[in-house]
N, C-alpha and C. Protein backbone atom coordinates (compact mmCIF):
# COMPACT_ATOMS: atom_id res chain seq x y z
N UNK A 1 106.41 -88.23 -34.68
CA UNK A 1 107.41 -87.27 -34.28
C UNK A 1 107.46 -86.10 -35.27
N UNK A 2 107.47 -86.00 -36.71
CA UNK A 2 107.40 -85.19 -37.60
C UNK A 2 105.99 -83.94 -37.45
N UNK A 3 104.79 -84.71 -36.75
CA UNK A 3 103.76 -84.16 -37.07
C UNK A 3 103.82 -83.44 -35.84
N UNK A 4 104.81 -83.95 -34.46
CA UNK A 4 104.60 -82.81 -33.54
C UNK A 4 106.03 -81.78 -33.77
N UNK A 5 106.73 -81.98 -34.41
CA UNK A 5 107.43 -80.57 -34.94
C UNK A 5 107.26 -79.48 -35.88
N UNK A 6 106.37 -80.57 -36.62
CA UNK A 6 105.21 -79.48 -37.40
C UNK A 6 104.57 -79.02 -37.05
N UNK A 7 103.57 -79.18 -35.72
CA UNK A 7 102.74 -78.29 -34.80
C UNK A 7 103.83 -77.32 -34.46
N UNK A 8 104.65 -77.89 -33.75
CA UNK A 8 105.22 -76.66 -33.29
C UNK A 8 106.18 -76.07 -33.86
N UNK A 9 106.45 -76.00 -35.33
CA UNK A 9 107.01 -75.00 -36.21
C UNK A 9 105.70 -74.38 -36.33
N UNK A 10 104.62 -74.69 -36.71
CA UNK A 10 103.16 -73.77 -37.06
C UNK A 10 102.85 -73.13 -35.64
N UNK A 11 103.22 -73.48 -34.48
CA UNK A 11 102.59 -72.47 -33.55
C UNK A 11 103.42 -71.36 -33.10
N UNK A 12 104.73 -71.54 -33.77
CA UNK A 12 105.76 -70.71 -33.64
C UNK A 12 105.59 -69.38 -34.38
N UNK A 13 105.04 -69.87 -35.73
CA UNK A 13 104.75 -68.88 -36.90
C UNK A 13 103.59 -68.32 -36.81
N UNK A 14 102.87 -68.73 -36.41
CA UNK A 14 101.34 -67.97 -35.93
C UNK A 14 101.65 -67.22 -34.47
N UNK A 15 102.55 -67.60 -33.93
CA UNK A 15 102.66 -66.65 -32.30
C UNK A 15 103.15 -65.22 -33.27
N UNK A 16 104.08 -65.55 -34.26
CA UNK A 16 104.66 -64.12 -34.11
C UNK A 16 104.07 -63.49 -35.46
N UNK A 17 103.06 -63.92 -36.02
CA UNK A 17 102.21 -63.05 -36.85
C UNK A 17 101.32 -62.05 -35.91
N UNK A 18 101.11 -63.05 -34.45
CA UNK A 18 99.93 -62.31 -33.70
C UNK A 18 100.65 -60.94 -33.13
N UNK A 19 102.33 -61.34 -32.46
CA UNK A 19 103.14 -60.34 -32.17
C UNK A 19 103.05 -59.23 -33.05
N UNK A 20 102.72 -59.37 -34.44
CA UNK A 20 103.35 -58.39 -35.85
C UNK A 20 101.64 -57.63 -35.50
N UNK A 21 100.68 -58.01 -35.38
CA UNK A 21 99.29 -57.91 -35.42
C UNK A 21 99.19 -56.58 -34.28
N UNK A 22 99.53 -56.96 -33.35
CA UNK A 22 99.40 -55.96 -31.64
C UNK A 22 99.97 -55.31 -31.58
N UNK A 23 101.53 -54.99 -32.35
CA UNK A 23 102.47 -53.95 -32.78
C UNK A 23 102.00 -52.93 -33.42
N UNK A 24 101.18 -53.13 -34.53
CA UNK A 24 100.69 -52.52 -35.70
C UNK A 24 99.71 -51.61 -35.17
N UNK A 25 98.87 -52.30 -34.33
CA UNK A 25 97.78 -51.32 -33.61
C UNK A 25 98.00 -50.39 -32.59
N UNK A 26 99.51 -49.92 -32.29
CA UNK A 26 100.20 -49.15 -31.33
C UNK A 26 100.39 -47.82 -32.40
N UNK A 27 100.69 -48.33 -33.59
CA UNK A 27 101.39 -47.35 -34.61
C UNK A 27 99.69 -46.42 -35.26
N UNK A 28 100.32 -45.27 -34.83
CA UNK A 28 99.33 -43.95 -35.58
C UNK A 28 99.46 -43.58 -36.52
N UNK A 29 99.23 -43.04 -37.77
CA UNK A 29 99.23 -42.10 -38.77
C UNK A 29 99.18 -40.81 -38.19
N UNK A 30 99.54 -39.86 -39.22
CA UNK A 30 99.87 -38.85 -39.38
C UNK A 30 98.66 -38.11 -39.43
N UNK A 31 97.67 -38.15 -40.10
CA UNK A 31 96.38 -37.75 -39.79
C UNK A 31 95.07 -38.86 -39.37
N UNK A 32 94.28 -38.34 -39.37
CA UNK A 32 93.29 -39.14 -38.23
C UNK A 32 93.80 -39.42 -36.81
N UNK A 33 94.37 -38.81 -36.36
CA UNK A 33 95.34 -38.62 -34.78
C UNK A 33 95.03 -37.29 -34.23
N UNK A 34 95.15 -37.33 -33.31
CA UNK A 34 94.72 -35.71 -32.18
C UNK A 34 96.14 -35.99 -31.55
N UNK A 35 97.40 -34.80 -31.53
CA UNK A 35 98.26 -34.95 -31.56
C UNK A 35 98.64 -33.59 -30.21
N UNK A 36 99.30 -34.02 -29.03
CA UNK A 36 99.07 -33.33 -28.23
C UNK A 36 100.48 -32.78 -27.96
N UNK A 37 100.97 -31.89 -27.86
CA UNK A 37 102.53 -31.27 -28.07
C UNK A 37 103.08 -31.26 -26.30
N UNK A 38 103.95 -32.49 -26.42
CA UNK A 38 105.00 -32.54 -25.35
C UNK A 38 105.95 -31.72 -24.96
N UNK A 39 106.58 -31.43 -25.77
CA UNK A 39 107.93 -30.57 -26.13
C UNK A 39 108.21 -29.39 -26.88
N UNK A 40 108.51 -28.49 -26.85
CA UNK A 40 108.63 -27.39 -27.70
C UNK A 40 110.61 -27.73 -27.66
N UNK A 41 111.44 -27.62 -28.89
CA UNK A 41 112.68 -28.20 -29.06
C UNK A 41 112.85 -29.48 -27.74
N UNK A 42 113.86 -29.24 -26.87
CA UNK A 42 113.62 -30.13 -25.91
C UNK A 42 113.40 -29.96 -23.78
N UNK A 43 112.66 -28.58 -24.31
CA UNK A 43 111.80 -28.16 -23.00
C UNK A 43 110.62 -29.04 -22.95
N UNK A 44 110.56 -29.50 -21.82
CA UNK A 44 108.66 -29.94 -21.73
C UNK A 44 107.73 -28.41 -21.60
N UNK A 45 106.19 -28.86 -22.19
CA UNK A 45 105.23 -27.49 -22.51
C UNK A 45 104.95 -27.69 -21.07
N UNK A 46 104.78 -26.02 -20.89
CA UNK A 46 104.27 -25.91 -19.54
C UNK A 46 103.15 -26.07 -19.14
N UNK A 47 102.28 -26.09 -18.12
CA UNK A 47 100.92 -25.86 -18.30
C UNK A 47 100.19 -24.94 -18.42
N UNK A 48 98.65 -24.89 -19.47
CA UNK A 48 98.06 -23.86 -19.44
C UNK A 48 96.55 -23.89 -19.51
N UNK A 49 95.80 -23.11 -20.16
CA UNK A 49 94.49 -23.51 -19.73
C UNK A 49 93.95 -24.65 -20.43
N UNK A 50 94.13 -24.91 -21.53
CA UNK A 50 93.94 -26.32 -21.87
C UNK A 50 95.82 -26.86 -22.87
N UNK A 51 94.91 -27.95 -22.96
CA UNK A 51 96.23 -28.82 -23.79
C UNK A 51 96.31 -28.53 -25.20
N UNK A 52 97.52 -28.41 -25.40
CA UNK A 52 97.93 -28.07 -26.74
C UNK A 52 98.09 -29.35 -27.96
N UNK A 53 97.53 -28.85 -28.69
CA UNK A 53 97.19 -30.02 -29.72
C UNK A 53 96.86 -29.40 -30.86
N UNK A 54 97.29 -30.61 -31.73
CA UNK A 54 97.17 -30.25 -33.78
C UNK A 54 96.35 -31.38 -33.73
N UNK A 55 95.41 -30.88 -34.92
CA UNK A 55 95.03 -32.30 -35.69
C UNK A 55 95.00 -32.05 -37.03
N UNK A 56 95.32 -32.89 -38.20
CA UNK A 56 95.25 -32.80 -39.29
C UNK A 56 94.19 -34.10 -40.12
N UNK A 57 93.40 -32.77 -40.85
CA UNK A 57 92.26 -33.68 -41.84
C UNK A 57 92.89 -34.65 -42.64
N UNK A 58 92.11 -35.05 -43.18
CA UNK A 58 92.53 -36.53 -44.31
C UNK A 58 93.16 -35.42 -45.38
N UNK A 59 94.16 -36.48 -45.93
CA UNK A 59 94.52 -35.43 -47.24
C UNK A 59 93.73 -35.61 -48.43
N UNK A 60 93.85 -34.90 -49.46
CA UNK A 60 93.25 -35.13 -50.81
C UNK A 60 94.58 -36.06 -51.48
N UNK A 61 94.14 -36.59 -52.64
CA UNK A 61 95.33 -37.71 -52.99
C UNK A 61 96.24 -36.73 -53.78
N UNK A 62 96.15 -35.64 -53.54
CA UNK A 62 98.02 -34.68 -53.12
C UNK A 62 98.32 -34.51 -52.11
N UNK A 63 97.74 -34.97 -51.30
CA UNK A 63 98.87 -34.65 -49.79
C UNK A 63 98.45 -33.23 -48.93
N UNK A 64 97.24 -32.68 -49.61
CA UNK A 64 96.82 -31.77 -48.90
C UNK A 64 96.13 -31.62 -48.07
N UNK A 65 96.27 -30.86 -46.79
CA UNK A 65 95.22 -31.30 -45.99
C UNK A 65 94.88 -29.38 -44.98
N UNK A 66 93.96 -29.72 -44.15
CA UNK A 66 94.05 -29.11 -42.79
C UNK A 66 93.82 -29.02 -42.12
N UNK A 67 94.88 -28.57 -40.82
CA UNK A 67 94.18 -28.52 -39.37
C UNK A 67 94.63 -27.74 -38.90
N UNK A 68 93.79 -27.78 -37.40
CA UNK A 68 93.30 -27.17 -36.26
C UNK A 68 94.13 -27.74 -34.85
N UNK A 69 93.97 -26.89 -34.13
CA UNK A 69 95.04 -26.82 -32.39
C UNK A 69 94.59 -26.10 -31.59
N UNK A 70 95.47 -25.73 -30.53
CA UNK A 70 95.14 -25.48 -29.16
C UNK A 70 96.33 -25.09 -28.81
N UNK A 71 97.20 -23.65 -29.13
CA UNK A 71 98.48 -23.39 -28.41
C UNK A 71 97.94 -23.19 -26.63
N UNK A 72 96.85 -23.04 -26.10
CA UNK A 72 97.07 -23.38 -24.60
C UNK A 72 95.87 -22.25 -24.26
N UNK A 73 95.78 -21.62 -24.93
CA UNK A 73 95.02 -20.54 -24.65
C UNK A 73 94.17 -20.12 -25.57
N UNK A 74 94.85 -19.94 -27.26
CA UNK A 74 94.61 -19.66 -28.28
C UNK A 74 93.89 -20.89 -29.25
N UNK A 75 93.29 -20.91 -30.20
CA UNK A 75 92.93 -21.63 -31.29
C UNK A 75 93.87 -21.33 -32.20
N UNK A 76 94.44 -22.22 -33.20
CA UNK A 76 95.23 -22.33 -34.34
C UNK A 76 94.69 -23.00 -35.87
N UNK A 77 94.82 -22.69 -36.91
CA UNK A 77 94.38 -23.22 -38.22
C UNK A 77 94.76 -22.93 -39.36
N UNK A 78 95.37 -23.96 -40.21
CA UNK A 78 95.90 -23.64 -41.60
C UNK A 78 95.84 -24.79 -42.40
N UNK A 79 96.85 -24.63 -43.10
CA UNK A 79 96.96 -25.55 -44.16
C UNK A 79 98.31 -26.33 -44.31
N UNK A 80 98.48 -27.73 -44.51
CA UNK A 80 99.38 -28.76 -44.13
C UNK A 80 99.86 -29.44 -45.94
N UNK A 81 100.58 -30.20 -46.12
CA UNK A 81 101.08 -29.97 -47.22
C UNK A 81 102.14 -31.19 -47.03
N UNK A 82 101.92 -32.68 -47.17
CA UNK A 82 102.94 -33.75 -47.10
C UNK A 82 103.07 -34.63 -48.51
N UNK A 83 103.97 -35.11 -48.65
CA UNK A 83 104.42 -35.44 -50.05
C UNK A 83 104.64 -36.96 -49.60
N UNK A 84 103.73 -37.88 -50.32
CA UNK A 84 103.45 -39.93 -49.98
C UNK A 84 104.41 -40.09 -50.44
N UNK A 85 104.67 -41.09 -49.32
CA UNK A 85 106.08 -41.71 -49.10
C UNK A 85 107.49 -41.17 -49.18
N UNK A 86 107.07 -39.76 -48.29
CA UNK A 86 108.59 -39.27 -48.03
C UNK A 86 107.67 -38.53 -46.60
N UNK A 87 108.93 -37.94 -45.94
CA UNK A 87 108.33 -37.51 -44.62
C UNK A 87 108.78 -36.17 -44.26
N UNK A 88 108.45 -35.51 -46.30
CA UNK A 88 108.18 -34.43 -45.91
C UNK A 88 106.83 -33.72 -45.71
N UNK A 89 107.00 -32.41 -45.14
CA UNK A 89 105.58 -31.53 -44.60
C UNK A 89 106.07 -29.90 -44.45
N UNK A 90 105.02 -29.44 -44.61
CA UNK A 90 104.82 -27.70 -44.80
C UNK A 90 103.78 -27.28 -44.34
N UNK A 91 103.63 -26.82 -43.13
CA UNK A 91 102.27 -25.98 -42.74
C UNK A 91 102.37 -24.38 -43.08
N UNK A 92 101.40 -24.26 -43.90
CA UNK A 92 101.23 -22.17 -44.46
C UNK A 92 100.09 -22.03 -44.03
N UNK A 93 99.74 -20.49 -44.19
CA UNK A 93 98.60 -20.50 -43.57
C UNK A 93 98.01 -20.42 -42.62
N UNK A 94 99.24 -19.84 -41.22
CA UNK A 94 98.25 -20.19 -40.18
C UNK A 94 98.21 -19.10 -39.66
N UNK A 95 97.21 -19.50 -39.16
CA UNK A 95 95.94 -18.31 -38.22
C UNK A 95 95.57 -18.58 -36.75
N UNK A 96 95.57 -17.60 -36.40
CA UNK A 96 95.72 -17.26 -34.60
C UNK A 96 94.28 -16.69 -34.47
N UNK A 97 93.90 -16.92 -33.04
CA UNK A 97 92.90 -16.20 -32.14
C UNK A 97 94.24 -15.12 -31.58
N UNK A 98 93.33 -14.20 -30.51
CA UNK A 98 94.19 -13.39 -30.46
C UNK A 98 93.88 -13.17 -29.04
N UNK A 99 93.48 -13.78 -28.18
CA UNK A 99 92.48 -13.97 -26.92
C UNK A 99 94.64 -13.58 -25.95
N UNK A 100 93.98 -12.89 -24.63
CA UNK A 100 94.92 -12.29 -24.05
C UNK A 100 95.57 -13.30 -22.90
N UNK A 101 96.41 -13.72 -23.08
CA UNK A 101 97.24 -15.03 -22.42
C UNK A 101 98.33 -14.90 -21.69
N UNK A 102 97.94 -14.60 -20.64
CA UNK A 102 98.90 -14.01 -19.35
C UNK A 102 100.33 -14.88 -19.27
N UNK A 103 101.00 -14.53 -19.61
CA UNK A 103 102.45 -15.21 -18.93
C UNK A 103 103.07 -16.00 -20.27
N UNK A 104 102.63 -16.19 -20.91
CA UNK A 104 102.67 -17.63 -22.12
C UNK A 104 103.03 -17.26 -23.11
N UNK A 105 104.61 -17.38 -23.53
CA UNK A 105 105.26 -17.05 -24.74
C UNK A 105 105.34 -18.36 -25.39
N UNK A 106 104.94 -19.60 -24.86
CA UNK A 106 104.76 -21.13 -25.88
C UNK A 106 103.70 -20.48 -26.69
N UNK A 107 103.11 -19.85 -26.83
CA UNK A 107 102.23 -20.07 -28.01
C UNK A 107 102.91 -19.62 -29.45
N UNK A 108 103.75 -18.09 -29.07
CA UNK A 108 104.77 -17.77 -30.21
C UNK A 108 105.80 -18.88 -30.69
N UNK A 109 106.33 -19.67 -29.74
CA UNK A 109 107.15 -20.34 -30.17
C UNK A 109 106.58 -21.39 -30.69
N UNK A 110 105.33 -22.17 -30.69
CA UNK A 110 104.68 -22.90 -31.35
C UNK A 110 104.43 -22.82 -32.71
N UNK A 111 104.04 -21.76 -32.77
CA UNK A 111 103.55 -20.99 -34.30
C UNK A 111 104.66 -20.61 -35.12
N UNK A 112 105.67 -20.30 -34.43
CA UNK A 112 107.01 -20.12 -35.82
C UNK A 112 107.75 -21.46 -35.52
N UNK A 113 107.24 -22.40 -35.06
CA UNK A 113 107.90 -23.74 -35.36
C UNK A 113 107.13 -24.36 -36.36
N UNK A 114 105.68 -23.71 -36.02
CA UNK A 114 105.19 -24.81 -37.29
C UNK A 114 105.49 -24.37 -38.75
N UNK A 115 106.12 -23.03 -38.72
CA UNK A 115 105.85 -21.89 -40.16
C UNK A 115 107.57 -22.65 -40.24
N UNK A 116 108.37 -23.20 -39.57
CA UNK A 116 109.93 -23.62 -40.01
C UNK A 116 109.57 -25.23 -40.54
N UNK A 117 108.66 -25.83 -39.88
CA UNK A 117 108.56 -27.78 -39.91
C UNK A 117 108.59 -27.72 -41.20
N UNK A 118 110.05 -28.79 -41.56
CA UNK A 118 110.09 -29.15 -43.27
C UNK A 118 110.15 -31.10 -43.29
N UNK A 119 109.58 -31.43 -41.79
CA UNK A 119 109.80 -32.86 -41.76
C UNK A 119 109.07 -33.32 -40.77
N UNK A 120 108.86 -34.73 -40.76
CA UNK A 120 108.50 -35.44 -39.84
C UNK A 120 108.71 -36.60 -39.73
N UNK A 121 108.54 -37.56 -38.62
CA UNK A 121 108.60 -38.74 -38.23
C UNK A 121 107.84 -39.17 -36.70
N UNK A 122 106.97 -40.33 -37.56
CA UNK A 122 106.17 -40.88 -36.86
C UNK A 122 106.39 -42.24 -36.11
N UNK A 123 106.39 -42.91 -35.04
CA UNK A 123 106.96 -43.83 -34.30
C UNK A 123 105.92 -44.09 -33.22
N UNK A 124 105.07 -45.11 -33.29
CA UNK A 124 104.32 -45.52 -32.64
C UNK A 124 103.24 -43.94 -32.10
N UNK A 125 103.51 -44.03 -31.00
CA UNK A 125 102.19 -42.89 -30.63
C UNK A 125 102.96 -41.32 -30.53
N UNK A 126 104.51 -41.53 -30.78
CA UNK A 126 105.21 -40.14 -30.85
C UNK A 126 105.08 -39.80 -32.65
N UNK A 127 104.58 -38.35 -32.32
CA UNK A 127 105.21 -37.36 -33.99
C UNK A 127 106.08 -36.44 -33.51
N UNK A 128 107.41 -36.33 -34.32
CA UNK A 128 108.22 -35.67 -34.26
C UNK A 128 108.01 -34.70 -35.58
N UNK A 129 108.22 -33.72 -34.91
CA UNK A 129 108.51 -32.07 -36.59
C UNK A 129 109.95 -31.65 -36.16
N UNK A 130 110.44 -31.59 -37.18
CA UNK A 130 111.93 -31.09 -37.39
C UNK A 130 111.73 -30.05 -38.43
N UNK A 131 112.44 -29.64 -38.15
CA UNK A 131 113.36 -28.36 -39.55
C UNK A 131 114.67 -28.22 -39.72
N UNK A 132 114.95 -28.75 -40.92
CA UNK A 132 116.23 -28.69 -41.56
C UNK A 132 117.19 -30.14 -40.30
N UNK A 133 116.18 -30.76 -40.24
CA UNK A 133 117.02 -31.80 -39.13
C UNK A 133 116.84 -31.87 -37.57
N UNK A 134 116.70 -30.35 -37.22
CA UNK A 134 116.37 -30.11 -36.03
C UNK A 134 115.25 -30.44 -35.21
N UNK A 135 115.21 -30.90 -34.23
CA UNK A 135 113.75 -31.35 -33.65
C UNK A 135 113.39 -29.95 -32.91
N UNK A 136 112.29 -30.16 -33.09
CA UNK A 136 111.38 -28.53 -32.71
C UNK A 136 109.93 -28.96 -31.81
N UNK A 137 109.22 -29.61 -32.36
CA UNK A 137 107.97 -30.02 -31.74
C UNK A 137 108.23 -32.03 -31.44
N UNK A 138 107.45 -32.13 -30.15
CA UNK A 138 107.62 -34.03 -30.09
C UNK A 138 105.73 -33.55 -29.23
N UNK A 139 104.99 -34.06 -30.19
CA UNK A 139 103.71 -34.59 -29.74
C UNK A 139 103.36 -36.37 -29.36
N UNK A 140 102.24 -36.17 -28.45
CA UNK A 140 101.70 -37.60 -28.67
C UNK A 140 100.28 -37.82 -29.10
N UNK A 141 100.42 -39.01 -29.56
CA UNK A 141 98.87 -39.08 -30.41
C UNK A 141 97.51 -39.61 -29.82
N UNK A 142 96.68 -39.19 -29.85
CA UNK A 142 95.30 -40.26 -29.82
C UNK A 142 94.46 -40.85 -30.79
N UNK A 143 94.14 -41.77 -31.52
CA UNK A 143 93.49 -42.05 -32.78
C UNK A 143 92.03 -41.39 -32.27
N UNK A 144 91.51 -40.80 -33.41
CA UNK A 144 90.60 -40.51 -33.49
C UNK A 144 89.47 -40.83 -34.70
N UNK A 145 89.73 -41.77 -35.41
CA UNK A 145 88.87 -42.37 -36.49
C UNK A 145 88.91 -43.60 -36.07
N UNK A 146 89.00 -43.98 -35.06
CA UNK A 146 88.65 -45.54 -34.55
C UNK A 146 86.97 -45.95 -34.69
């Protein structure tokens, strides 16, 4: 009787290591992700000629990094700036194509959201950028160093 409650205290504890295991592989980082912008504050992005997306390089072990996007029409690129183990961030630096984009004021508002983002938070396959608290950008991710 002891040895079958010991099985099944041990199959109890191994079920939910495997639970902790399949959780973990839902959750993205912050870079090595292709990060595709849902939301501009809490409008959904409209559509345009392609999808809008950041990605950010590996950092150097300061927290520096950079990347590249897709406001919809335009190409985007600068320089990113996060401080380990806090969830802050600073993108400077950035640079526009200048290609002529009929109708589409998301791309301005993209670009002075990223020049305000003093934060973030990451939650499974959502990144959120805030400033000063405020939510401004909600992307979703794809791993891309798999």
């Amino acid at each position: 009787m002891k040895n079958l409650a010991f099985l099944g205290a041990l199959l109890f504890l191994m079920s939910c290591n495997t639970g902790k295991k399949a959780q973990d592989k839902n959750q993205l980082f912050l870079t090595g992700t292709k990060w595709t912008i849902l939301k501009v504050r809490e409008s959904m992005v409209t559509n345009s000629i392609s999808s809008r997306t950041i990605e950010l390089s590996l950092p150097n072990r300061k927290g520096e990094g950079t990347f590249t996007g897709n406001t919809g029409c335009n190409t985007i690129n600068g320089k990113y700036k996060s401080e380990k183990g806090s969830s802050i961030i600073h993108f400077s630096d950035i640079a526009s194509t200048k290609m002529a984009c009929p109708n589409d004021n998301q791309e301005n508002i993209i670009i002075g959201a990223l020049e305000k983002i003093n934060s973030y938070e990451v939650s499974g396959k959502i990144l959120k950028l805030y400033a000063g608290g405020e939510l401004l950008l909600t992307l979703e991710g794809v791993n891309v160093t798999q």
